[in-house]
Protein backbone atom coordinates (compact mmCIF):
# COMPACT_ATOMS: atom_id res chain seq x y z
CA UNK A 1 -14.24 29.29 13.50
CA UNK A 2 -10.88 27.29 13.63
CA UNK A 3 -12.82 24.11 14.28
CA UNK A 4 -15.05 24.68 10.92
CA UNK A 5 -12.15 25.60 9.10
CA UNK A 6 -10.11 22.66 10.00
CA UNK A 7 -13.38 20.12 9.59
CA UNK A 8 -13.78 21.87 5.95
CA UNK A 9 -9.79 21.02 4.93
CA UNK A 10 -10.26 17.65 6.56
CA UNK A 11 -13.49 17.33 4.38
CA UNK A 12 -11.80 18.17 0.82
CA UNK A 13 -8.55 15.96 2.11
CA UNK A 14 -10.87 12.64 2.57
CA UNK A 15 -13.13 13.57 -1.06
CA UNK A 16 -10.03 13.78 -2.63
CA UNK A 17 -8.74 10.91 -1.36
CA UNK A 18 -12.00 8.74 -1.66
CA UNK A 19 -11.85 9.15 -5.70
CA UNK A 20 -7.99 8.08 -5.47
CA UNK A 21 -9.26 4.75 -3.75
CA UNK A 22 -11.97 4.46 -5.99
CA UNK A 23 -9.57 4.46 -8.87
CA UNK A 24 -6.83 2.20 -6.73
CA UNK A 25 -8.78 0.30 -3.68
CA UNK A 26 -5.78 -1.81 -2.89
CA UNK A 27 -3.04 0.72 -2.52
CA UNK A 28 -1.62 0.44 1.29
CA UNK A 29 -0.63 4.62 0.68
CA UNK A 30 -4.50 5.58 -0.46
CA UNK A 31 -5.75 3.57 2.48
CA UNK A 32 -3.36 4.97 4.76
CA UNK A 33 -3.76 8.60 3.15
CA UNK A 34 -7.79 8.09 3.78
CA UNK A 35 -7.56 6.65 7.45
CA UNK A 36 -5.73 10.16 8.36
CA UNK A 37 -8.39 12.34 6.95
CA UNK A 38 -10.99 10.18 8.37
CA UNK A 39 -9.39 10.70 11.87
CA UNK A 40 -8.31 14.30 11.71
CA UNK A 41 -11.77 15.23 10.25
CA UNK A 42 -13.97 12.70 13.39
CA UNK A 43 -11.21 14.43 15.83
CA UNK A 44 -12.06 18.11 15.25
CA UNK A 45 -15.58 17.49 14.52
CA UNK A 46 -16.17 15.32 17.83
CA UNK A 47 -13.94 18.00 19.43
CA UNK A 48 -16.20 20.98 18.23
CA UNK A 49 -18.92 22.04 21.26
CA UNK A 50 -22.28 22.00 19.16
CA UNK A 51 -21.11 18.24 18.26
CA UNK A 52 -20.08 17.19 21.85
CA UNK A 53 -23.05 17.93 23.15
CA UNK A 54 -24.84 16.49 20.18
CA UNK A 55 -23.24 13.27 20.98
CA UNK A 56 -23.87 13.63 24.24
CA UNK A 57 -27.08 13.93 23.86
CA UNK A 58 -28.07 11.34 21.25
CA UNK A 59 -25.95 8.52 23.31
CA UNK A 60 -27.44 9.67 26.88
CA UNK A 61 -23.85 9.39 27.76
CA UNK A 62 -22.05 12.23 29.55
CA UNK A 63 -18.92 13.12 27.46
CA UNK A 64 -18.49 10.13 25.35
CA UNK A 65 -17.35 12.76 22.31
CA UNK A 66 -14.39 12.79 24.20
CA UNK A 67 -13.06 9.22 23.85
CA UNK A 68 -14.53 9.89 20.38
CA UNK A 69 -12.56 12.82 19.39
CA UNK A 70 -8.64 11.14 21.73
CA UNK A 71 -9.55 7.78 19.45
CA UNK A 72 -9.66 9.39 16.61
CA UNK A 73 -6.97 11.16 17.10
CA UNK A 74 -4.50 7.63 17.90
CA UNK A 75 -6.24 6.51 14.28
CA UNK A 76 -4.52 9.81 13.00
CA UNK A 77 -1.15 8.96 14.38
CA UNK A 78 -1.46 5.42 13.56
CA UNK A 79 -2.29 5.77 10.04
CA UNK A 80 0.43 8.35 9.51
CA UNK A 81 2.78 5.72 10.88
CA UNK A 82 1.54 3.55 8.45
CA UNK A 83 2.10 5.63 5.58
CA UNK A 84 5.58 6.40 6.58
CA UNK A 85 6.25 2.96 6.60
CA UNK A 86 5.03 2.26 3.08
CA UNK A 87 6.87 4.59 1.65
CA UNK A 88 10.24 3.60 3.25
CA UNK A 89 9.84 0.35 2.84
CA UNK A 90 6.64 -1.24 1.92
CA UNK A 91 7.64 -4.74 1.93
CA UNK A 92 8.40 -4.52 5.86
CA UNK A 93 5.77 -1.88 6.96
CA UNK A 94 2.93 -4.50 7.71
CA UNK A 95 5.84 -6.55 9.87
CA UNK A 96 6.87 -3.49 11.55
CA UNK A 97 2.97 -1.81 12.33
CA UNK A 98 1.84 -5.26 14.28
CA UNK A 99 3.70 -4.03 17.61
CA UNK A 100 2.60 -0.29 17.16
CA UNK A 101 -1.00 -1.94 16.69
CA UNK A 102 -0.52 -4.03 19.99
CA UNK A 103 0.59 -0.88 21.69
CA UNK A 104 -2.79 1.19 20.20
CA UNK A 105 -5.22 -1.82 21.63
CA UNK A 106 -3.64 -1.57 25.11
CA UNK A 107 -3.69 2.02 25.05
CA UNK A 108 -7.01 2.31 23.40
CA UNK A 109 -8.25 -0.52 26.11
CA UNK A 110 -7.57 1.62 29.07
CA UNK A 111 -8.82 4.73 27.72
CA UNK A 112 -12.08 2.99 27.46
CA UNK A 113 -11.76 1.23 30.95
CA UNK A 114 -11.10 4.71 32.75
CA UNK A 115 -13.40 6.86 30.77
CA UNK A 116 -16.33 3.92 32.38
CA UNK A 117 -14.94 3.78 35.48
CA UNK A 118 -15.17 8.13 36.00
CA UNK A 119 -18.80 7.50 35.67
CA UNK A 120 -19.16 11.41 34.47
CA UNK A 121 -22.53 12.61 35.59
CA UNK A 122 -22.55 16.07 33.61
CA UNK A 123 -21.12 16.96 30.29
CA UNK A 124 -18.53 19.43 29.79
CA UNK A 125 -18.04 20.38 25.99
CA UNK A 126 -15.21 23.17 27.15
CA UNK A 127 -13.81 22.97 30.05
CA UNK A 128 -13.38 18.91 30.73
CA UNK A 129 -9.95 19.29 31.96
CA UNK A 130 -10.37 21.57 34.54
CA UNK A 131 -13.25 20.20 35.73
CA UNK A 132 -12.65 16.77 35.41
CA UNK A 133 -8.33 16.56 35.51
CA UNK A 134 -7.57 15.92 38.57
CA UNK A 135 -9.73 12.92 38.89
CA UNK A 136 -8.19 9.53 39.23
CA UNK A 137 -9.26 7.80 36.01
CA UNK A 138 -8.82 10.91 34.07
CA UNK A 139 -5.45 11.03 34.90
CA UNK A 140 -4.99 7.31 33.67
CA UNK A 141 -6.90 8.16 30.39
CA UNK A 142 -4.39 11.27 29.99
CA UNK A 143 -1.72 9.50 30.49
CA UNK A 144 -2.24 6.93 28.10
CA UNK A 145 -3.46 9.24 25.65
CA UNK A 146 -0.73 11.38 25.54
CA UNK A 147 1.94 8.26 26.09
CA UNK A 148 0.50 6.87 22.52
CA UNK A 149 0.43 10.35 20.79
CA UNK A 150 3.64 11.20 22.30
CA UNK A 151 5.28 8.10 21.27
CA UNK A 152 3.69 8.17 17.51
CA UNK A 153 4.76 11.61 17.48
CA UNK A 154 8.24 11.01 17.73
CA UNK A 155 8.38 8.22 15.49
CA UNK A 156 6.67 10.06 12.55
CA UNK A 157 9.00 12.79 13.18
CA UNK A 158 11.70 10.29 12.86
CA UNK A 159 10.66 8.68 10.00
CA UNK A 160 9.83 11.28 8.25
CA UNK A 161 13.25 12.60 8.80
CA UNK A 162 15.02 10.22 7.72
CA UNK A 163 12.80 9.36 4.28
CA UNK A 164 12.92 13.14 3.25
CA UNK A 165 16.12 12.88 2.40
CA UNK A 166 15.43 10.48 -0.44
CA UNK A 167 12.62 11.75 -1.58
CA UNK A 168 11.59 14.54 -4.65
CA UNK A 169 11.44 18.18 -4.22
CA UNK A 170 7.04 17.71 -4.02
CA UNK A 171 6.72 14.75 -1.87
CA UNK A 172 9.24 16.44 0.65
CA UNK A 173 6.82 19.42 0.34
CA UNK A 174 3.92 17.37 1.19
CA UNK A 175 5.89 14.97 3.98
CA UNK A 176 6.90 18.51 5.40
CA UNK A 177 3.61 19.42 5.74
CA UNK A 178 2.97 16.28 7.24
CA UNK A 179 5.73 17.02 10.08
CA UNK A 180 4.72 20.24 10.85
CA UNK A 181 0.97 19.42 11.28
CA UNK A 182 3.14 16.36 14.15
CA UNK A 183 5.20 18.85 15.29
CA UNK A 184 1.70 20.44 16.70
CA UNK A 185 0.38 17.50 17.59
CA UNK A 186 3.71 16.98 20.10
CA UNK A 187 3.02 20.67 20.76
CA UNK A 188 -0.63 19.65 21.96
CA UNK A 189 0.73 16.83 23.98
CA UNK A 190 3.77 19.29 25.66
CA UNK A 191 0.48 21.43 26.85
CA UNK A 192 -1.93 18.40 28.05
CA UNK A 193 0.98 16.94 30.01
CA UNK A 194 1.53 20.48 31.62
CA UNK A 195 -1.50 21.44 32.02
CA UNK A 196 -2.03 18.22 34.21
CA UNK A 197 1.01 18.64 35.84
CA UNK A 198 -0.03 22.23 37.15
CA UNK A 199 -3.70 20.86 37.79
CA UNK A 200 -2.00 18.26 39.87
CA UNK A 201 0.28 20.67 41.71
CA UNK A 202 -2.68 22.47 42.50
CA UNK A 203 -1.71 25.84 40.05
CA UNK A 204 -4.10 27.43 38.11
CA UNK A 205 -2.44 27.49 34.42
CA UNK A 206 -1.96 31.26 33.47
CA UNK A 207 -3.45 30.68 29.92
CA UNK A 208 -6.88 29.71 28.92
CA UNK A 209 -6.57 25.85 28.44
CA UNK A 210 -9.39 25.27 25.85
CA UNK A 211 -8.31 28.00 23.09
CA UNK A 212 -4.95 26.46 23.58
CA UNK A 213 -6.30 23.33 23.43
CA UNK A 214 -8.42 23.89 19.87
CA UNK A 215 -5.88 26.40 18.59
CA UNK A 216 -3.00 23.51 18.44
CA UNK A 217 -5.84 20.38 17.25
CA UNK A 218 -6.90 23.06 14.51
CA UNK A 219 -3.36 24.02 12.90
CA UNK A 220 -2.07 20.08 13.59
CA UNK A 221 -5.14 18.66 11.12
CA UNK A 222 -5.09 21.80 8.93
CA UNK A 223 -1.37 21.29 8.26
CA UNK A 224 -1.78 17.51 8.09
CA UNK A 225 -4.80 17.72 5.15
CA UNK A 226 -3.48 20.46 3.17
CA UNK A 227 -0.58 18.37 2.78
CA UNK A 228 -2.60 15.41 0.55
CA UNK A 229 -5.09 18.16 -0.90
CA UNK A 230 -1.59 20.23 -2.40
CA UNK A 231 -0.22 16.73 -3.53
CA UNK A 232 -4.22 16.25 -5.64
CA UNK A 233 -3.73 20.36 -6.53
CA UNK A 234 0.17 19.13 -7.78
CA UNK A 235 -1.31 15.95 -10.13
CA UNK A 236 -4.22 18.29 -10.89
CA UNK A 237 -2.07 21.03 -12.71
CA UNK A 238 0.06 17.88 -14.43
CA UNK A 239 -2.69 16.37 -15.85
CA UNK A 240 -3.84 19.48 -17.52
CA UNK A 241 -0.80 20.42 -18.67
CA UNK A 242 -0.08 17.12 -19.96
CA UNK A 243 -4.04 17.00 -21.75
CA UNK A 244 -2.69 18.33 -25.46
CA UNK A 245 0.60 16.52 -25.84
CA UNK A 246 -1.54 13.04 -24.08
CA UNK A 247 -4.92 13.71 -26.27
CA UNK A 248 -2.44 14.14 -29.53
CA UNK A 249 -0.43 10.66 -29.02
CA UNK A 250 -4.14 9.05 -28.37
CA UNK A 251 -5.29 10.48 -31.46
CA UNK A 252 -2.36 8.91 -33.49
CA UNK A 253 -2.75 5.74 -31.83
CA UNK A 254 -5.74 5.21 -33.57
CA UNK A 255 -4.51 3.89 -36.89
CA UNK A 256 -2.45 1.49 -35.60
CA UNK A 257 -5.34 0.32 -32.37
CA UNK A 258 -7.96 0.13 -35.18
CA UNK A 259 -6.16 -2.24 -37.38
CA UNK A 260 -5.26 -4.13 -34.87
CA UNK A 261 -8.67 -4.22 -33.60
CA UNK A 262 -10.05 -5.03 -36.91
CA UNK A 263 -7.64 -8.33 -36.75
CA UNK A 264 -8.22 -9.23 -33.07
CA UNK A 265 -11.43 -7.53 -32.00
CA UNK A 266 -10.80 -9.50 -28.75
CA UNK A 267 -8.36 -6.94 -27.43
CA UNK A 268 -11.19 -4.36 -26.37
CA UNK A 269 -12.07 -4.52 -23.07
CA UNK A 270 -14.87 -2.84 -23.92
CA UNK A 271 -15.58 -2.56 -27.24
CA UNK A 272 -16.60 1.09 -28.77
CA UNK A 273 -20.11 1.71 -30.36
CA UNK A 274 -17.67 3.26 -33.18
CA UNK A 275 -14.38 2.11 -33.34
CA UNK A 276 -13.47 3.61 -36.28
CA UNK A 277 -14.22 7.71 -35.44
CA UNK A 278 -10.58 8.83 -33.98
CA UNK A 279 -12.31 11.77 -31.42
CA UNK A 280 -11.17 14.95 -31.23
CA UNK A 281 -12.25 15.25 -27.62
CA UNK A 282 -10.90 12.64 -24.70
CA UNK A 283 -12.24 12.66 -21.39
CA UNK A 284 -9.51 11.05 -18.75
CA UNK A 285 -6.84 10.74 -21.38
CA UNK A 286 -4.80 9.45 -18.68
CA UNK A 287 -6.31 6.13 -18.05
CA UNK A 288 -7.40 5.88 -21.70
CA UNK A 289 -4.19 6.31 -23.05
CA UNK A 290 -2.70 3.84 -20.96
CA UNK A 291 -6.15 1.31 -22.02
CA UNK A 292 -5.41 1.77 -26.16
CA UNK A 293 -1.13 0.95 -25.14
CA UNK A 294 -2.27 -2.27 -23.08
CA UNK A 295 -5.15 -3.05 -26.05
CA UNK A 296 -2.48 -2.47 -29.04
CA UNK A 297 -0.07 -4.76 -26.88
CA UNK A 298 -2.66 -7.55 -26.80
CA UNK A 299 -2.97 -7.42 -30.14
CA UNK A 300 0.69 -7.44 -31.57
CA UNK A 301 0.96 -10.64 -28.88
CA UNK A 302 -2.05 -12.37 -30.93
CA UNK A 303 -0.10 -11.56 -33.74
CA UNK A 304 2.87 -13.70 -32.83
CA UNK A 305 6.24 -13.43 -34.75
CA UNK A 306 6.40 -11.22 -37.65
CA UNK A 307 8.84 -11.35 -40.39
CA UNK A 308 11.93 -9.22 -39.94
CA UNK A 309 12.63 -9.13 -43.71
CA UNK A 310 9.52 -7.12 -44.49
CA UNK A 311 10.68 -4.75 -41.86
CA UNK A 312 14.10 -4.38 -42.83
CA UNK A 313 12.87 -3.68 -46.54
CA UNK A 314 10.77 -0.38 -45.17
CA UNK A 315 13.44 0.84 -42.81
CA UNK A 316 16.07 0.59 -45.88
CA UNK A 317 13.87 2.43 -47.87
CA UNK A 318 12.73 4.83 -45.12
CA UNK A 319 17.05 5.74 -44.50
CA UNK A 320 17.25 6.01 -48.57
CA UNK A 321 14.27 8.53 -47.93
CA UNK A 322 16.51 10.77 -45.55
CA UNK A 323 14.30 9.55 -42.72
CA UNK A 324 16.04 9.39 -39.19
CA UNK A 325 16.80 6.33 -37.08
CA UNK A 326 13.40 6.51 -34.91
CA UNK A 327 11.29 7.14 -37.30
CA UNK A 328 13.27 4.44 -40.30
CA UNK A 329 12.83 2.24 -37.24
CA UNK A 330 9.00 2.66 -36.80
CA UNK A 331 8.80 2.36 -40.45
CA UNK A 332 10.24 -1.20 -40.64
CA UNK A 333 8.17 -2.23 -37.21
CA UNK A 334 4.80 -0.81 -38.94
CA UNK A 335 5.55 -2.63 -41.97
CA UNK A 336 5.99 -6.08 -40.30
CA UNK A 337 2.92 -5.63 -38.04
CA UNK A 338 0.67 -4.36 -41.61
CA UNK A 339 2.59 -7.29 -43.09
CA UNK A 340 1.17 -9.72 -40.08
CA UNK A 341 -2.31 -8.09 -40.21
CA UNK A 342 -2.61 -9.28 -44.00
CA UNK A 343 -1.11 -12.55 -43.68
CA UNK A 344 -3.98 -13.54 -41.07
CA UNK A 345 -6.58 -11.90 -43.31
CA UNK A 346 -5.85 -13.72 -45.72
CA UNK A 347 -5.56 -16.86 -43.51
CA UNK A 348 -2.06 -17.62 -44.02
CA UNK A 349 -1.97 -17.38 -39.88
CA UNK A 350 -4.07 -18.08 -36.99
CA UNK A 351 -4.25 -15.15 -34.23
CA UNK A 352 -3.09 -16.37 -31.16
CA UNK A 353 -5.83 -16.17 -27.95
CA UNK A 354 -5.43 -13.34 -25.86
CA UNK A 355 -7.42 -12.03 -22.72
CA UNK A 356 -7.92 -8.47 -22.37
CA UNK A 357 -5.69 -6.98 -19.68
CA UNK A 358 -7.87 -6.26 -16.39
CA UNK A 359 -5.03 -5.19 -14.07
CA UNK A 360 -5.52 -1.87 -12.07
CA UNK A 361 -4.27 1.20 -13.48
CA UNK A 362 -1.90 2.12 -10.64
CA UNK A 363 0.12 -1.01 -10.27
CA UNK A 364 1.27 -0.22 -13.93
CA UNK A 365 1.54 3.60 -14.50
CA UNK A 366 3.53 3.16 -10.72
CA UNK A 367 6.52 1.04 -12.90
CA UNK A 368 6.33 1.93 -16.13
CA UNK A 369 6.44 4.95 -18.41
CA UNK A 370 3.14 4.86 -20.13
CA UNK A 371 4.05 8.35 -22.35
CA UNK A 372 7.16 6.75 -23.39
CA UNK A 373 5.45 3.39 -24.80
CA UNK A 374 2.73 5.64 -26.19
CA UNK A 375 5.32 7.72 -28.64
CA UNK A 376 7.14 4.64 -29.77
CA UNK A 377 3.64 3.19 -30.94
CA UNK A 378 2.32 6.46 -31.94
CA UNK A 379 5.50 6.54 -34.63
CA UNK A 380 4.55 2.92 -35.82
CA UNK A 381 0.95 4.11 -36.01
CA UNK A 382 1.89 7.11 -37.74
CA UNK A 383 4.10 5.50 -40.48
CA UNK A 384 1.34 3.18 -41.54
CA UNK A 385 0.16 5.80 -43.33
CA UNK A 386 3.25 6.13 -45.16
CA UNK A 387 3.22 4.54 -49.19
CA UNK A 388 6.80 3.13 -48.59
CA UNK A 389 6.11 1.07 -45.89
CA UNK A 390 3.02 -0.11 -47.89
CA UNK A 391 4.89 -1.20 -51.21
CA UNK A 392 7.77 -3.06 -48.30
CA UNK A 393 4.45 -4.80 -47.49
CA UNK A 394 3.09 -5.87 -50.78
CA UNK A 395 6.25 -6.77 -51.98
CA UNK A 396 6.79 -9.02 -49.22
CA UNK A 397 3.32 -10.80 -49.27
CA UNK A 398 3.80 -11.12 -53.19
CA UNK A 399 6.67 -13.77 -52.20
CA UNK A 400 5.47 -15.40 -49.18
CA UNK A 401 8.88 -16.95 -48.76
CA UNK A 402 10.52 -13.68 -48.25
CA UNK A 403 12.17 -13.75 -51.61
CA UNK A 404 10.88 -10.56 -53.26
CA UNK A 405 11.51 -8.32 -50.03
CA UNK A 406 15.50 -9.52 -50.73
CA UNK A 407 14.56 -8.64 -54.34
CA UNK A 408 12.94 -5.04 -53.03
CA UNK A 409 15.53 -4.45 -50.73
CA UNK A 410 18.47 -5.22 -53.40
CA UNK A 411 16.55 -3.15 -56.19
């Protein structure tokens, strides 16, 4: 029961993960995050009796499940390692994995040697280590086995350690998680190393090796796959929280996107069957919110330089209003962009070219504050509506030489 348990959480940890990567294939953290579900999940299934003998079977090999379920288990460590890495310091962590890698091949390499060289003639889905432990190559496999996972152990806890400190109240949550499910997995390799030492020593262990055995391997992936499924649960519960207050500043971004649009239609990456309807509904508001900031941003850049004196005509007459400083101060920015959008209608301008941003979604929303650009445009977009910042703008395209906004402004 602890073996489906554990291959369900490891199951949900690596679908979870596999639509992050989707959405980010190059991130070093997503790849590391779905290397350590793909080993805990291959270590407790190959680990689980029905499937050992499966594999067993199908192969023709006597207990090849075994170097199956101890490989992926050094994947597990290794890509944990990795993860630490990146997230202390990601411009080193490739540098600093090569010798860990060099260690895993030799390790890995001898495993494989041994596990030939035993030349196992039944298959023992239970009981392999008292049957088998006391044989020469086993005890070389072991002790590379547990040497690795002993060693990665250690390091994670280290690491881990060490980067908590720095890190927010959730991601220590998670990284704690993390540790713990290590902390097992040094707990697993405490009881393989004693159990051999007994087996060598010729004394039968006074517990029952293989419930041990499962019992630590079960809590050690459990632990370690909750951890990136409550992190998914975490950014879940965010972006539904976050839907009405992200949905509304889409919403008001439309005024200012479709005018823009209507200018430079080259700005759409792709363009919508109905770019005027503003919907009331908006599926992954997320990524689409942070689309329409990129596509208004192409546009004002095709724009090029718009006149300051239109603006500072509609933010006067905003602050005569009794409007405040942000929103005088979107007034005067939406009445130079309307005032831009006009002159190149009319043909006073040419647009300057502009490709449509392709760059992944992560690489921005991970430095910038997409919410915060989205409420400074969603205040220009907003005050387009306004009629003051339309009369700044006709009085300043009746004088193209900026003559009667001075004569606007002074009246």
């Amino acid at each position: 029961m602890g073996h489906v348990a554990a291959m369900v959480v490891a199951a949900v940890a690596f679908v979870v993960k596999l639509g992050a990567l989707r959405r980010d294939p190059s991130n070093p953290k997503i790849q590391a995050s779905l290397g350590i579900c793909l080993g805990c999940g291959f270590a407790v299934t190959a680990g689980w009796a029905p499937v050992h003998s499966l594999i067993d079977g199908v192969s023709g090999v006597p207990n090849l499940a075994k170097p199956v379920e101890h490989g992926s288990a050094l994947i597990t460590a290794t890509a944990i390692q990795f993860l630490f890495l990146h997230l202390g310091d990601p411009h080193r962590a490739r540098r600093l994995m090569r010798r860990r890698l060099v260690f895993f091949a030799v390790v890995l390499t001898v495993m494989i040697t041994m596990f030939l060289a035993a030349g196992f003639t039944e298959s023992e889905p239970l009981h392999f280590a008292e049957r088998y432990g006391d044989m020469p190559q086993v005890i070389v496999y072991m002790l590379a086995f547990l040497a690795y996972l002993g060693t990665s152990v250690l390091d994670i806890l280290r690491m881990s350690l060490g980067y908590a400190r720095y890190a927010g109240t959730r991601l220590k949550i998670v990284m704690r998680l993390l540790s713990a499910g290590a902390v097992f997995g040094a707990a697993f390799v405490a009881h393989k190393a004693l159990f051999l030492a007994l087996k060598l020593a010729g004394v039968a262990p006074p517990w029952p090796e293989p419930v041990v055995t499962q019992g630590l391997i079960t809590m050690s992936v459990g632990l370690i796959c909750s951890s990136f499924v409550l992190a998914t649960v975490w950014r879940t519960v965010d972006g539904v929280r976050a839907w009405p207050r992200r949905r509304a500043m889409y919403r008001d971004l439309h005024p200012l996107w479709y005018l823009l649009y209507r200018a430079v239609p080259s700005i759409a990456l792709h363009a919508p069957r109905r770019p005027r309807r503003n919907p009331w509904w908006v599926w992954g508001v997320g990524p689409r919110l942070y689309r329409r900031c990129v596509e208004i941003g192409d546009g004002l850049q095709a724009l090029g330089p718009r006149d300051a004196r239109v603006a500072a005509v509609a933010r006067r007459r905003a602050v005569e209003a009794g409007w405040d400083d942000v929103r005088a101060t979107a007034a005067g920015e939406a009445a130079a962009i309307l005032a831009a959008v006009r002159r190149l209608e009319q043909g006073r301008v040419t647009a300057q070219e502009v490709e449509p941003g392709l760059e992944p979604l992560s690489g921005r929303l991970a430095h910038a504050d997409v919410d915060a650009d989205a409420r400074r445009l969603a205040s220009i977009s907003t005050a387009l509506r306004e009629d003051l910042v339309r009369d700044a703008v006709a009085g300043g395209l009746g004088n193209p030489s900026g003559t009667g906004g001075r004569r606007t402004a002074a009246g």
